[in-house]
C-alpha atoms as a PDB file:
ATOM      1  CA  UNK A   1     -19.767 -11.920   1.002  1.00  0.00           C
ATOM      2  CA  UNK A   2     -19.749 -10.816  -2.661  1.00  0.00           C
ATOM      3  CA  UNK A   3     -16.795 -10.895  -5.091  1.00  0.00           C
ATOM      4  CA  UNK A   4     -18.294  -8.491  -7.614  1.00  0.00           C
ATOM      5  CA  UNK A   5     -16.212  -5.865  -9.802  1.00  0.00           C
ATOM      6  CA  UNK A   6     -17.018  -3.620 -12.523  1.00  0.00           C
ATOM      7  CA  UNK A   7     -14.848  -1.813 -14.460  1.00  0.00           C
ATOM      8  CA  UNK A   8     -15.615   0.869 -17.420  1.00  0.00           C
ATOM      9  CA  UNK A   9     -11.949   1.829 -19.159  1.00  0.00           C
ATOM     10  CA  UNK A  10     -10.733   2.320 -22.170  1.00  0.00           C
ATOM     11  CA  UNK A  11      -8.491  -1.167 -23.900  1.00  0.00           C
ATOM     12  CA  UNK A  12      -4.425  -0.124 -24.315  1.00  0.00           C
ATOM     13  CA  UNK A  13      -4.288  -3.087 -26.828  1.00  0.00           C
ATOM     14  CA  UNK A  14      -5.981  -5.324 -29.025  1.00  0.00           C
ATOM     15  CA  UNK A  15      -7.288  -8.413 -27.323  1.00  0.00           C
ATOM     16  CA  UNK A  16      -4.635 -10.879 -26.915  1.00  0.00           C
ATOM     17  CA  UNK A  17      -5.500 -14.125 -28.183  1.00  0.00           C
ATOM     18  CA  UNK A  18      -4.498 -17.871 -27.757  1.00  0.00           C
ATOM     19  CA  UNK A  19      -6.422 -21.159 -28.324  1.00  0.00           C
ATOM     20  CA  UNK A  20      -5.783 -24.073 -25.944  1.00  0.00           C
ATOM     21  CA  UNK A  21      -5.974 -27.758 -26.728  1.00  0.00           C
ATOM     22  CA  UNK A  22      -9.793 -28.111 -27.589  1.00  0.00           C
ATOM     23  CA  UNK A  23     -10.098 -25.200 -29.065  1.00  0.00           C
ATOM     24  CA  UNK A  24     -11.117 -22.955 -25.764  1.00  0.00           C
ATOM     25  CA  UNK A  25     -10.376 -19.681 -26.498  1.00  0.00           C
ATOM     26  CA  UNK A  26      -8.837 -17.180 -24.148  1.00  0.00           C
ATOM     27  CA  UNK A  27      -8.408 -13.486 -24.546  1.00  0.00           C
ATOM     28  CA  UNK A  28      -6.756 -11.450 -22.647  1.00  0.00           C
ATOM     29  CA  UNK A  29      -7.483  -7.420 -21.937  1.00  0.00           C
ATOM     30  CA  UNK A  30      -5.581  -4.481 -20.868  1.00  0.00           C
ATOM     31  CA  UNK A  31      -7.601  -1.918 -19.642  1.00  0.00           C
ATOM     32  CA  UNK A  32      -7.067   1.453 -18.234  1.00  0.00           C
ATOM     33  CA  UNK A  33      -9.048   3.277 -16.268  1.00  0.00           C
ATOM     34  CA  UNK A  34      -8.108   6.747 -14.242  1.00  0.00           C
ATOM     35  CA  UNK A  35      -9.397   9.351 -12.396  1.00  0.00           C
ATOM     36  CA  UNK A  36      -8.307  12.952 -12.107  1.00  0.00           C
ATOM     37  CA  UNK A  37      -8.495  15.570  -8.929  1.00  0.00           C
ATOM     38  CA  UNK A  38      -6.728  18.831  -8.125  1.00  0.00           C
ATOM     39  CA  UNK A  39      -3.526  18.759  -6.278  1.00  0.00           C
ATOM     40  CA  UNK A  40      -3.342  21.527  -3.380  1.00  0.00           C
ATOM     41  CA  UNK A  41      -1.896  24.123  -5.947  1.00  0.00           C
ATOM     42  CA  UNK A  42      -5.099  23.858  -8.376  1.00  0.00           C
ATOM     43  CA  UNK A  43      -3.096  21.100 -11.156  1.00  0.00           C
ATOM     44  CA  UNK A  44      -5.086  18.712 -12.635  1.00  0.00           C
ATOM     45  CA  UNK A  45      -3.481  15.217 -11.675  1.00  0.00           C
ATOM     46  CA  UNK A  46      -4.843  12.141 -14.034  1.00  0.00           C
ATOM     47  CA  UNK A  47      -3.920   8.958 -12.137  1.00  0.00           C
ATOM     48  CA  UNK A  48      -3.993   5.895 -14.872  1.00  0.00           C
ATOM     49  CA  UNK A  49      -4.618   2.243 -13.550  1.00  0.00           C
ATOM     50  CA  UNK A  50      -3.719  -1.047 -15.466  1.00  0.00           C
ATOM     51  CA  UNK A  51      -5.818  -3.799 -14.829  1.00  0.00           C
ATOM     52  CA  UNK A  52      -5.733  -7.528 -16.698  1.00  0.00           C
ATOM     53  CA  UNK A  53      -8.669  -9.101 -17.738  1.00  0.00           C
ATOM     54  CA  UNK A  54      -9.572 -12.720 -18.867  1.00  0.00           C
ATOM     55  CA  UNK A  55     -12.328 -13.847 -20.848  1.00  0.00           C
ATOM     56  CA  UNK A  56     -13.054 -17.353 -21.749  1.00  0.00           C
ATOM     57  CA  UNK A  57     -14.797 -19.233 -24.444  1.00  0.00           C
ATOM     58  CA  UNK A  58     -17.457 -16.998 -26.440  1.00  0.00           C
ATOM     59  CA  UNK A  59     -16.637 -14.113 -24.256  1.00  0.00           C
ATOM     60  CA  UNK A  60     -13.230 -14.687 -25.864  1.00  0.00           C
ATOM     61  CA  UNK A  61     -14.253 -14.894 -29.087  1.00  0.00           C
ATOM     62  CA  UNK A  62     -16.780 -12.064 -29.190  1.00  0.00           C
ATOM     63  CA  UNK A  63     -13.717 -10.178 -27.705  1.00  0.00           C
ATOM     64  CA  UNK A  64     -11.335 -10.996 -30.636  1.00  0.00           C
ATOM     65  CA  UNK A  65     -14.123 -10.274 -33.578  1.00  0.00           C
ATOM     66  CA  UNK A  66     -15.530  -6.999 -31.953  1.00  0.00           C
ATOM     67  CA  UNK A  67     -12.828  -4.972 -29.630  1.00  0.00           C
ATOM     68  CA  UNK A  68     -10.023  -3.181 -30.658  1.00  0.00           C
ATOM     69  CA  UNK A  69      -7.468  -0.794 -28.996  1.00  0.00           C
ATOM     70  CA  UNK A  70      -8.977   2.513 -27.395  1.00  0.00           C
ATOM     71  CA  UNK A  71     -12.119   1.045 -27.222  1.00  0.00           C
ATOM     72  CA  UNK A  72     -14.496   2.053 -24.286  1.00  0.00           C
ATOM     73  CA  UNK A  73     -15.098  -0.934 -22.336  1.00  0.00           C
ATOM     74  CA  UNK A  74     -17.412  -2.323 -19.367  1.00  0.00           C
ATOM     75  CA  UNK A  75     -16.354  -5.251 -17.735  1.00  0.00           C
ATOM     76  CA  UNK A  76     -18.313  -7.439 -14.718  1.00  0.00           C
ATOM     77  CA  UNK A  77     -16.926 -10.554 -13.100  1.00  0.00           C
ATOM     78  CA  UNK A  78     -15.018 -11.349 -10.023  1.00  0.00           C
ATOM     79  CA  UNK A  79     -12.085 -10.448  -8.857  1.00  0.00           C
ATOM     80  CA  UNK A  80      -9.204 -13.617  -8.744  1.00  0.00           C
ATOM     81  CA  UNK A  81      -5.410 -13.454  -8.428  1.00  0.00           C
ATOM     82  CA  UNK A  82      -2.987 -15.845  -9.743  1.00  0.00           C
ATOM     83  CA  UNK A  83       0.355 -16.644  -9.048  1.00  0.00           C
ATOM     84  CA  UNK A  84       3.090 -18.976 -10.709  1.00  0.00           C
ATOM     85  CA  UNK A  85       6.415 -19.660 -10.954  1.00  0.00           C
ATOM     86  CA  UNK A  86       9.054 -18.753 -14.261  1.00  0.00           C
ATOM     87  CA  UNK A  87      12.025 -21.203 -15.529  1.00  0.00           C
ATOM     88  CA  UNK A  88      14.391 -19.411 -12.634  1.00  0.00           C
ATOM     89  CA  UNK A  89      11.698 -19.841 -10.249  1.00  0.00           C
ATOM     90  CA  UNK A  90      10.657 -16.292  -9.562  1.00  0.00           C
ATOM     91  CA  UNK A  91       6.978 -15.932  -8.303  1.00  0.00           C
ATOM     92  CA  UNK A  92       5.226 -14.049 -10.959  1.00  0.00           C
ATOM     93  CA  UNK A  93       1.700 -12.965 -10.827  1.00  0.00           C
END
């Protein structure tokens, strides 16, 4: 089994960026991507897709020096969901 993904969208945001203890840099993406077809009376439906992305260390920082909102994007990496709990433990993903 494979857990491959690629993605080519367009970034809603700037990179958002935080440095840990260490200085490891994260960034985190928003990207959209969408697709349109034809509803059954001829309209042209565009249906948008959010999807978060995290890049670590250099990735990271070559994210936060060269990518800016609206930017076309390609993304490859694997595909990992994360879950946690708030202050008022509520499961938040």
């Amino acid at each position: 089994m494979v857990n491959r993904v690629t993605l080519v969208g367009r970034l809603g945001a700037d990179p958002e960026i935080k440095y840990l203890e260490g200085g490891v840099c994260v960034a985190r993406l928003r990207i959209a991507t969408s697709e349109s077809y034809q509803d059954k009376d001829k309209n042209w439906i565009e249906q948008v897709e959010w999807h978060t992305v995290i890049l670590w260390r250099e990735l990271g920082q070559k994210a936060e020096k060269q990518l800016k909102k609206g930017f076309l994007v390609l993304i490859e990496g694997k595909i990992g969901y994360r879950t946690w709990r708030d202050k008022n433990n509520h499961e938040q993903s």
